[in-house]
Structure formats: structure tokens, C-alpha cells
PDB file of N, CA and C in Angstrom:
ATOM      1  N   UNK A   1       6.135 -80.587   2.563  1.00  0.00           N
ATOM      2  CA  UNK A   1       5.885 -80.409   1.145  1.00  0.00           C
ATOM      3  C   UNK A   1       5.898 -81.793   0.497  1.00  0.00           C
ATOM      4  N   UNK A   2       4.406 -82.402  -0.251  1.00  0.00           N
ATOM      5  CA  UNK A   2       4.720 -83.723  -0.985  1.00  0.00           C
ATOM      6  C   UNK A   2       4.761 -83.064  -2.316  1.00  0.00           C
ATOM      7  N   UNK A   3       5.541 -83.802  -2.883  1.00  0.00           N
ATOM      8  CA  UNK A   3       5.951 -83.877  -4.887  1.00  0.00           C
ATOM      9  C   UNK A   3       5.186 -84.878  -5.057  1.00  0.00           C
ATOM     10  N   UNK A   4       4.554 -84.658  -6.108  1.00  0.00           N
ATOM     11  CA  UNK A   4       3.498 -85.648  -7.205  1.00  0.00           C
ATOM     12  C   UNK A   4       4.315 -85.676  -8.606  1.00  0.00           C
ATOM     13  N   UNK A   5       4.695 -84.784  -8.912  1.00  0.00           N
ATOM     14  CA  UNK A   5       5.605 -84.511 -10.096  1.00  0.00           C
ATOM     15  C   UNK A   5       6.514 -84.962  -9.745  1.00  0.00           C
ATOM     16  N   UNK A   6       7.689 -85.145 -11.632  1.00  0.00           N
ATOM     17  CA  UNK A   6       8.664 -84.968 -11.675  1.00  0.00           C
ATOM     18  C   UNK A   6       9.263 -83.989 -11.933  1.00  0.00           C
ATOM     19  N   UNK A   7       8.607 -82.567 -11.978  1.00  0.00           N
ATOM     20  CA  UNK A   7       8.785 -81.494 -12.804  1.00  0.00           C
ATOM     21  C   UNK A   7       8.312 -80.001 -12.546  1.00  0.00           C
ATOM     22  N   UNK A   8       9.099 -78.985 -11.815  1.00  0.00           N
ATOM     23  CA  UNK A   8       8.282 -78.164 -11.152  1.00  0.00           C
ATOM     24  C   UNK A   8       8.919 -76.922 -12.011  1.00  0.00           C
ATOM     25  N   UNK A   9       8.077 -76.202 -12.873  1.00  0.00           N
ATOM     26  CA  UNK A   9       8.327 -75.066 -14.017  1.00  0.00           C
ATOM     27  C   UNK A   9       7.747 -73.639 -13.041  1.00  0.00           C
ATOM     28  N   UNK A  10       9.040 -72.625 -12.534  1.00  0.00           N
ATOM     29  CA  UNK A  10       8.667 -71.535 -11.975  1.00  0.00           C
ATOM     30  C   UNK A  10       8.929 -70.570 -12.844  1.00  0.00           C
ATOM     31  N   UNK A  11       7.973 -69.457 -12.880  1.00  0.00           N
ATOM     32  CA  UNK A  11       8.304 -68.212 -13.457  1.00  0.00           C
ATOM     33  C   UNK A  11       7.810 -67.424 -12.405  1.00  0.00           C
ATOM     34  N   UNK A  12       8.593 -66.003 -12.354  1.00  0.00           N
ATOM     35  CA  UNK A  12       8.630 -64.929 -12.068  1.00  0.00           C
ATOM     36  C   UNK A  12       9.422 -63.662 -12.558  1.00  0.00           C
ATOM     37  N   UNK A  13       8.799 -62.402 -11.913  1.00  0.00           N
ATOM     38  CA  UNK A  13       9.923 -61.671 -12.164  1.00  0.00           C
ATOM     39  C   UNK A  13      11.080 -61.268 -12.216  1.00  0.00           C
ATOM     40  N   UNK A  14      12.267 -60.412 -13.212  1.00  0.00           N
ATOM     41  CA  UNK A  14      13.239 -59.784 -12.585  1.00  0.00           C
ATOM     42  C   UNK A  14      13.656 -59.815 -11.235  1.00  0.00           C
ATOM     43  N   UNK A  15      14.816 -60.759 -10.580  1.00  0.00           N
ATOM     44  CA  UNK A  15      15.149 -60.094  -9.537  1.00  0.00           C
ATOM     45  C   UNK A  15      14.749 -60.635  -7.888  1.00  0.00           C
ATOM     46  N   UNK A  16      13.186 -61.732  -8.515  1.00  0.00           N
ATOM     47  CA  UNK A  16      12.602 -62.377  -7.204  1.00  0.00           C
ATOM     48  C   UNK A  16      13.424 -63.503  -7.091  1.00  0.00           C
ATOM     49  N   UNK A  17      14.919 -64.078  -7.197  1.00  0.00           N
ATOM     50  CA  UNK A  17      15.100 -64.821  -6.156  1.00  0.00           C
ATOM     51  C   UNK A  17      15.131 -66.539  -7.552  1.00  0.00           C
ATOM     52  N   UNK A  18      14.673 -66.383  -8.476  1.00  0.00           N
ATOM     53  CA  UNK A  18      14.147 -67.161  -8.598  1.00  0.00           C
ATOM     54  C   UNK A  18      15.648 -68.537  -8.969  1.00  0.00           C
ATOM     55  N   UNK A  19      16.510 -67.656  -9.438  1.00  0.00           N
ATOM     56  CA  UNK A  19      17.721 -68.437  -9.776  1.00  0.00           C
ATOM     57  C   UNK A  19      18.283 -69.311  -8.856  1.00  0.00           C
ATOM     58  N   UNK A  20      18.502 -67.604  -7.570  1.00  0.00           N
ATOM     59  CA  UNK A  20      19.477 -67.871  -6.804  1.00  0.00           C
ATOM     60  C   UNK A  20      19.097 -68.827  -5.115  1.00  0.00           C
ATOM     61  N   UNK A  21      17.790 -67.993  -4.890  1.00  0.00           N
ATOM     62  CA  UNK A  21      16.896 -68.631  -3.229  1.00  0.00           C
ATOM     63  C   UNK A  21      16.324 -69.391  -3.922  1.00  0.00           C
ATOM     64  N   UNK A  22      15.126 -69.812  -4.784  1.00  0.00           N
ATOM     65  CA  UNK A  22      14.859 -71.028  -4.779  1.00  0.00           C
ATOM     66  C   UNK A  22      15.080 -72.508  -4.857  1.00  0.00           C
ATOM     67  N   UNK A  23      16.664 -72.387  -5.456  1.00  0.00           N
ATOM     68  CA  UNK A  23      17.591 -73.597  -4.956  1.00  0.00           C
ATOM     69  C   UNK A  23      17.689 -73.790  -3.881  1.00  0.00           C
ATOM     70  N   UNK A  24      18.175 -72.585  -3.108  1.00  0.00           N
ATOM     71  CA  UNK A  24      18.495 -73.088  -1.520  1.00  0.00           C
ATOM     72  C   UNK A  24      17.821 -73.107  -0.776  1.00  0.00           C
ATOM     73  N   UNK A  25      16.212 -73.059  -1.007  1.00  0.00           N
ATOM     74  CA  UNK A  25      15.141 -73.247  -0.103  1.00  0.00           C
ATOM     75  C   UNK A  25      15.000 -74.931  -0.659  1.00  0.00           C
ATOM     76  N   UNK A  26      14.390 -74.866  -1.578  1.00  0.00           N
ATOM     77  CA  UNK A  26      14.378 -76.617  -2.162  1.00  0.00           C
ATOM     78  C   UNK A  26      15.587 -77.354  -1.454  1.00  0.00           C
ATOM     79  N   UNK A  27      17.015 -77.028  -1.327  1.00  0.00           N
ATOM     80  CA  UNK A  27      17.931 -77.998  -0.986  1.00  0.00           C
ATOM     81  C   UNK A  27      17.607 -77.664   0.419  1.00  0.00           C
ATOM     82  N   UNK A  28      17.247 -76.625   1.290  1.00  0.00           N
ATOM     83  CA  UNK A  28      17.452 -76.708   2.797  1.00  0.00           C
ATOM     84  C   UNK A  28      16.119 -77.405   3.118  1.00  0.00           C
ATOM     85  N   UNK A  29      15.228 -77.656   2.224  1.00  0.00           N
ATOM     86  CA  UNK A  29      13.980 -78.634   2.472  1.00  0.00           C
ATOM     87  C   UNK A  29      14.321 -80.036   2.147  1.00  0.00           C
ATOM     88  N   UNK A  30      15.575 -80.035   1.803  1.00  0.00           N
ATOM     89  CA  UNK A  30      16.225 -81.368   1.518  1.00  0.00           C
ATOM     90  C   UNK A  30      14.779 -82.280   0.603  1.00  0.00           C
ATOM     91  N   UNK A  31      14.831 -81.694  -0.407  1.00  0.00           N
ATOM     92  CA  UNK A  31      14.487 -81.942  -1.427  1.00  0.00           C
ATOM     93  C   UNK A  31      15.399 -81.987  -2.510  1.00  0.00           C
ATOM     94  N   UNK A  32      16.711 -82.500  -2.336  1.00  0.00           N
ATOM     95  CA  UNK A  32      17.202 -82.615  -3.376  1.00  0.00           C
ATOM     96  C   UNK A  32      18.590 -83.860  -2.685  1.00  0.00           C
ATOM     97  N   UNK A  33      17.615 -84.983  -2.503  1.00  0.00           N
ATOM     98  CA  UNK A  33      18.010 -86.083  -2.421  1.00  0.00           C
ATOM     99  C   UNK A  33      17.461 -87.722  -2.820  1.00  0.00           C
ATOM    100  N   UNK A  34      18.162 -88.569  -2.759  1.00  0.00           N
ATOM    101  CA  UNK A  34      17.565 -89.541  -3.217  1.00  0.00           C
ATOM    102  C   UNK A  34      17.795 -89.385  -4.306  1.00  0.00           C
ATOM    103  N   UNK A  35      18.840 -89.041  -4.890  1.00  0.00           N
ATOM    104  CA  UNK A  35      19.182 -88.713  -6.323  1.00  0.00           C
ATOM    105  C   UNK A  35      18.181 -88.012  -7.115  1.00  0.00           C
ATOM    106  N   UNK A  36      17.634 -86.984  -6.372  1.00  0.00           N
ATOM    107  CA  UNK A  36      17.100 -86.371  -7.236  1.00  0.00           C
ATOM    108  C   UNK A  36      17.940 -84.636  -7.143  1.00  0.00           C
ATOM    109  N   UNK A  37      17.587 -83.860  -8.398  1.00  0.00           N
ATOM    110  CA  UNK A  37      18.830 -82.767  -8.613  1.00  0.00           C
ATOM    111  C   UNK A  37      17.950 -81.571  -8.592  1.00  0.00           C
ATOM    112  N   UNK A  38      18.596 -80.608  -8.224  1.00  0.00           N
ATOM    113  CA  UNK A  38      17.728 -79.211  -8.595  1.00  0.00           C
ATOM    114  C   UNK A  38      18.562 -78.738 -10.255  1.00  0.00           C
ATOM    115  N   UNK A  39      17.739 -78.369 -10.974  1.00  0.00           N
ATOM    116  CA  UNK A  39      18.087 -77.893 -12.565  1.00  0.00           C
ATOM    117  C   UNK A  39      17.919 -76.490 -12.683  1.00  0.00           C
ATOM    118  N   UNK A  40      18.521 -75.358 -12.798  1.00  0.00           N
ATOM    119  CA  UNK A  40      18.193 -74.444 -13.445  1.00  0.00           C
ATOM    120  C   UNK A  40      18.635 -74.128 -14.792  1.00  0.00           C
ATOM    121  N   UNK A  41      17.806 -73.362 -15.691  1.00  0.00           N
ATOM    122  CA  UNK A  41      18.236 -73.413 -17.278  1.00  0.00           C
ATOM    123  C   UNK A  41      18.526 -71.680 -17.425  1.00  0.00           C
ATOM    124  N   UNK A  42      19.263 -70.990 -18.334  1.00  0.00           N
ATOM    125  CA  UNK A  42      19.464 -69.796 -18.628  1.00  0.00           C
ATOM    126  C   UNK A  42      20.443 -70.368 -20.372  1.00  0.00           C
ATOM    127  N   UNK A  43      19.866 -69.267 -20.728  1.00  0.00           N
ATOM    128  CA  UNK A  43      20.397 -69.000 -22.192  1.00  0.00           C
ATOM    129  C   UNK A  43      21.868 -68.514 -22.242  1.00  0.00           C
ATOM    130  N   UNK A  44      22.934 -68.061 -21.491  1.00  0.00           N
ATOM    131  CA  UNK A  44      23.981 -67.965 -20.773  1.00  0.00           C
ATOM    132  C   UNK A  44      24.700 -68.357 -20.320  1.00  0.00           C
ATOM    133  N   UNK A  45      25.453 -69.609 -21.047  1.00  0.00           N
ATOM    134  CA  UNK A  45      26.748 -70.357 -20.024  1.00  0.00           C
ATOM    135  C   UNK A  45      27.296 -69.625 -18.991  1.00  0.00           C
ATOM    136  N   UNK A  46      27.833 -68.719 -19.273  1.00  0.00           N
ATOM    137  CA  UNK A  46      28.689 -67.795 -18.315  1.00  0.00           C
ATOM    138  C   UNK A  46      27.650 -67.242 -16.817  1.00  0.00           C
ATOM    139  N   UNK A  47      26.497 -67.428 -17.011  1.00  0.00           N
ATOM    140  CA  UNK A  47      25.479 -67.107 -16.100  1.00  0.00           C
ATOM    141  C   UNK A  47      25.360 -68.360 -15.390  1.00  0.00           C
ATOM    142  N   UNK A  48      24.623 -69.067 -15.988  1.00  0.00           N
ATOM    143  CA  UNK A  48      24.829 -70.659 -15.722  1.00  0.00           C
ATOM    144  C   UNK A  48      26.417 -71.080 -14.153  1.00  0.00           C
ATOM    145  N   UNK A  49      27.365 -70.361 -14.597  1.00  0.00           N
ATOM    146  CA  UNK A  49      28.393 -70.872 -14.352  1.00  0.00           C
ATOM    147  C   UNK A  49      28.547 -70.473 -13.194  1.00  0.00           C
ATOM    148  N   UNK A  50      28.573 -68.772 -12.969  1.00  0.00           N
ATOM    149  CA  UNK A  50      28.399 -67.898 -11.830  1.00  0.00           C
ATOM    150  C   UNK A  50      27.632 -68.186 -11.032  1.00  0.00           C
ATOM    151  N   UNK A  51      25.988 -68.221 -11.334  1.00  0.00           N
ATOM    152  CA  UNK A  51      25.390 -68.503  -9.988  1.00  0.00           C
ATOM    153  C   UNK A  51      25.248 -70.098  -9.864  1.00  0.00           C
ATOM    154  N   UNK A  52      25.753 -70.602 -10.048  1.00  0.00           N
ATOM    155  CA  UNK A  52      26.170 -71.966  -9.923  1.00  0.00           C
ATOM    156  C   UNK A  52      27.071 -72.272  -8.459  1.00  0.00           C
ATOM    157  N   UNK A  53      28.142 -71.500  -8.687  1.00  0.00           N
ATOM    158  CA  UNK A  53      29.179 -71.408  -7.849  1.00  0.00           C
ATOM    159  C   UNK A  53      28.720 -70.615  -6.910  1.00  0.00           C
ATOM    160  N   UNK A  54      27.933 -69.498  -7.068  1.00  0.00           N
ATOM    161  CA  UNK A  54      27.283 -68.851  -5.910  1.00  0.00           C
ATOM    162  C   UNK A  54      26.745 -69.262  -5.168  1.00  0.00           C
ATOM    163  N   UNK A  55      25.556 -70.272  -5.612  1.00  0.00           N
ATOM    164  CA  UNK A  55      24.116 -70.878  -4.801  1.00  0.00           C
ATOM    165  C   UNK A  55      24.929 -72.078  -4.041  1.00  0.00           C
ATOM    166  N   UNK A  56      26.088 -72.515  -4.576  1.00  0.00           N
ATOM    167  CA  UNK A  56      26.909 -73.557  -3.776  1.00  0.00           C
ATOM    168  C   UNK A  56      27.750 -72.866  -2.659  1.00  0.00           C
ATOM    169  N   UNK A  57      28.241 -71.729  -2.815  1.00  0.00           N
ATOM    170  CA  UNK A  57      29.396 -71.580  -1.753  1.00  0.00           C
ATOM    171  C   UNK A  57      28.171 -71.249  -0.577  1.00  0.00           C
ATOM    172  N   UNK A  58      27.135 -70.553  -1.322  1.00  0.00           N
ATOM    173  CA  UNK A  58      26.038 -70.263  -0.048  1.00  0.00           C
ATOM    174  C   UNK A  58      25.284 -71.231   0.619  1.00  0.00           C
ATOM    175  N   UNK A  59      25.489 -72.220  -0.096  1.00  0.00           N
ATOM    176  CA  UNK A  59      24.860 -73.578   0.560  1.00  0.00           C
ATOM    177  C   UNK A  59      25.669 -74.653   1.396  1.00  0.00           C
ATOM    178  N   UNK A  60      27.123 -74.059   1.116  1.00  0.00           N
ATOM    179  CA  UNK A  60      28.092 -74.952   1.825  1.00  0.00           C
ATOM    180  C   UNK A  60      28.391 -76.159   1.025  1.00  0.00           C
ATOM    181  N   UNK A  61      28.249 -76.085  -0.372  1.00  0.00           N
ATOM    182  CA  UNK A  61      28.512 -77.824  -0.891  1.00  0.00           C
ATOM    183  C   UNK A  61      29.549 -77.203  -1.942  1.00  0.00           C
ATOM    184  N   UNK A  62      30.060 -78.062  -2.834  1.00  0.00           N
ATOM    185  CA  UNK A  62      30.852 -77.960  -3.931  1.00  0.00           C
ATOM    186  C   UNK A  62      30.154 -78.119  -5.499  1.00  0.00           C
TER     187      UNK A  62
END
């Protein structure tokens, strides 16, 4: 996979993954190095916070 961007805007539906697997496909493509970060946005701190801690314990990092 090459990046041309700095900036990759996904939408989908309810439910596809998009929060939680598409982080951990991007980080197991180790695409999220070289100081560069994966971002997800939600209107929801408390959401924000949860799968935060989720997509990490499932990824093995902190």
C-alpha cells in the first residue's frame, strides 16, 4: 500500500468495523510509524475513550 496523502477520510456504515478493525489493519500494515498516528474522531469522549483502550489491548500496545 503507497500513501500520497496526508489524510485518509473513511465513511461507512453502522457496525462495518470502521472504528474498531480499521486501526488494526492500518497498524498491522505498520502504517503507523515514522511518527505518523492513526486518528479517529467521534462526538463522544466516553466513546473515544472505550474503543481506544479496546483497539489497544487488541493490538497489544498501551
Amino acid at each position: 500500500m503507497r500513501c500520497h496523502n496526508d489524510t485518509l477520510i473513511i465513511v461507512g456504515k453502522i457496525g462495518s468495523g470502521k472504528t474498531t478493525q480499521l486501526p488494526q489493519f492500518l497498524f498491522n500494515a505498520r502504517l503507523c510509524r515514522d511518527g505518523k498516528t492513526i486518528g479517529i474522531t467521534h462526538p463522544r469522549r466516553v466513546v473515544v475513550v472505550t474503543v481506544a483502550k479496546r483497539v489497544a489491548e487488541e493490538c497489544g500496545v498501551e
